[in-house]
Protein backbone atom coordinates (compact mmCIF):
# COMPACT_ATOMS: atom_id res chain seq x y z
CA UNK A 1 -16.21 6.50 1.18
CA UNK A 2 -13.47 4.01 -0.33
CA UNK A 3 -11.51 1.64 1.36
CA UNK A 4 -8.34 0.21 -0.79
CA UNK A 5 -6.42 -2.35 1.21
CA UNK A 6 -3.52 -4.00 -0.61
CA UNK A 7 -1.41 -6.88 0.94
CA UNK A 8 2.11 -7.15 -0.02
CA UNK A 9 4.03 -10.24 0.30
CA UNK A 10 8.02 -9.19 -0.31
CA UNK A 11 10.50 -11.28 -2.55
CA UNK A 12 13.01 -10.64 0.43
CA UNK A 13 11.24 -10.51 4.06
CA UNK A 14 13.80 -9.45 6.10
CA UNK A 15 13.08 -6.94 8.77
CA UNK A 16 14.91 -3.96 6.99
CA UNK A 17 13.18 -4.51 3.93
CA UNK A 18 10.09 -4.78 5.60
CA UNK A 19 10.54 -2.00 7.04
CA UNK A 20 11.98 0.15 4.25
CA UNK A 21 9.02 -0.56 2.12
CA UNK A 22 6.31 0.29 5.13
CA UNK A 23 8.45 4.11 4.99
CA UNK A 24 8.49 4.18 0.98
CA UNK A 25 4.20 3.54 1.47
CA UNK A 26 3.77 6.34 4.12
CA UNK A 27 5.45 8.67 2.42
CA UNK A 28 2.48 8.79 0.10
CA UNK A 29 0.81 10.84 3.46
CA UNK A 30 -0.14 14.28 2.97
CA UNK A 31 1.33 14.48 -0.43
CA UNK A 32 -1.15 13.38 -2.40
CA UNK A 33 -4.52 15.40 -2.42
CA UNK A 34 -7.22 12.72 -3.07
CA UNK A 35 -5.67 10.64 -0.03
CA UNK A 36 -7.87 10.71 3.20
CA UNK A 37 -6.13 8.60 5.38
CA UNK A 38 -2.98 5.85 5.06
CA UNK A 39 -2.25 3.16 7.64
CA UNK A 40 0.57 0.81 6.96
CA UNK A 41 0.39 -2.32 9.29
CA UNK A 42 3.37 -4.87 9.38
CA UNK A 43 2.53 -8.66 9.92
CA UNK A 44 3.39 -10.35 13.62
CA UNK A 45 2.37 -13.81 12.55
CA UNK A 46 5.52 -14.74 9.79
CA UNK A 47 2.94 -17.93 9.04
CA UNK A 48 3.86 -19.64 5.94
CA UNK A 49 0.65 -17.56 4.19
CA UNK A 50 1.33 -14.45 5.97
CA UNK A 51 1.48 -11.59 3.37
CA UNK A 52 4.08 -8.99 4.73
CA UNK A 53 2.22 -5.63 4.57
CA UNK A 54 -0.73 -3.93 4.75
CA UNK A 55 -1.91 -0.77 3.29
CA UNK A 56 -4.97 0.40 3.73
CA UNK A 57 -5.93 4.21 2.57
CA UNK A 58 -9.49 6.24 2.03
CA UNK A 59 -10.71 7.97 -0.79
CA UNK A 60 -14.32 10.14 -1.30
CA UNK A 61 -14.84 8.30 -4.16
CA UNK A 62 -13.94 6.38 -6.92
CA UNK A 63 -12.74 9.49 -8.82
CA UNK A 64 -10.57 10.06 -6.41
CA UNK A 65 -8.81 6.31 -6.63
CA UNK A 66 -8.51 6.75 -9.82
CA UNK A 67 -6.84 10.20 -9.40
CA UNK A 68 -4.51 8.30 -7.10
CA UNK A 69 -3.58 5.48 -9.06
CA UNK A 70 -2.52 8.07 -11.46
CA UNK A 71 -0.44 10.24 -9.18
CA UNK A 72 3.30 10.87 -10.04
CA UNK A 73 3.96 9.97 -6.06
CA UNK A 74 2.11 6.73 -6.31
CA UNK A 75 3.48 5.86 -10.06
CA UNK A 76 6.65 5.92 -8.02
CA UNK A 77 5.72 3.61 -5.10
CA UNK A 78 4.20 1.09 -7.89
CA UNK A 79 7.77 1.44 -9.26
CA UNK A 80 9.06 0.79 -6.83
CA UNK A 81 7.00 -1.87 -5.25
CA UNK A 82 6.91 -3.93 -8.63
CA UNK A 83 11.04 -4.45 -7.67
CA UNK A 84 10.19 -5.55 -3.91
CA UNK A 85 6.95 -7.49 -4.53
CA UNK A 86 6.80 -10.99 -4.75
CA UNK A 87 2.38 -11.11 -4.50
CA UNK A 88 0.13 -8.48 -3.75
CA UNK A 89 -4.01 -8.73 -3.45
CA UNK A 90 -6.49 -6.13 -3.31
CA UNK A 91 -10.16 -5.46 -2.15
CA UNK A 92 -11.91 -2.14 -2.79
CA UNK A 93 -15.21 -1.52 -1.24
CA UNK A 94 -17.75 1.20 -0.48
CA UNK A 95 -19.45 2.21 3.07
């Protein structure tokens, strides 16, 4: 099993837009095959090194990341995210 968790901090982090991007994220769900599981989680702490978002999502494999990463559906959230993003980080790991 992989786990992909990105953290997104936003250029503007107001509650709308915040909020906008957690729905443009979860609409990934059920639409793209390789995706196990999607959880979107919205930071409560607004500290100065807070990041605004967090996705996490579930693959079989790393074959099937990579089949992601290359899904028309996800091309579109990167699109779109590369507008809205100020940061992101990432971690990938097996268990």
């Amino acid at each position: 099993m992989i786990t992909h968790i990105v953290f997104f901090k936003l250029k503007v982090r107001t509650p709308e837009v915040i909020g906008q991007t957690k729905e443009v994220l979860l609409n990934m769900e059920n639409k793209i095959p390789q995706l196990l599981s999607i959880e979107v989680g919205v930071d409560v702490m607004h500290s100065e090194r807070s990041y605004d978002l967090a996705l996490v999502t579930k693959f079989n494999s790393l074959a099937d990341l990579a089949a992601y990463n290359e899904h028309p559906i996800h091309q579109g959230v990167i699109e779109y995210m590369g507008k809205v993003r100020d940061a992101s980080v990432s971690v990938d790991y097996e268990s």
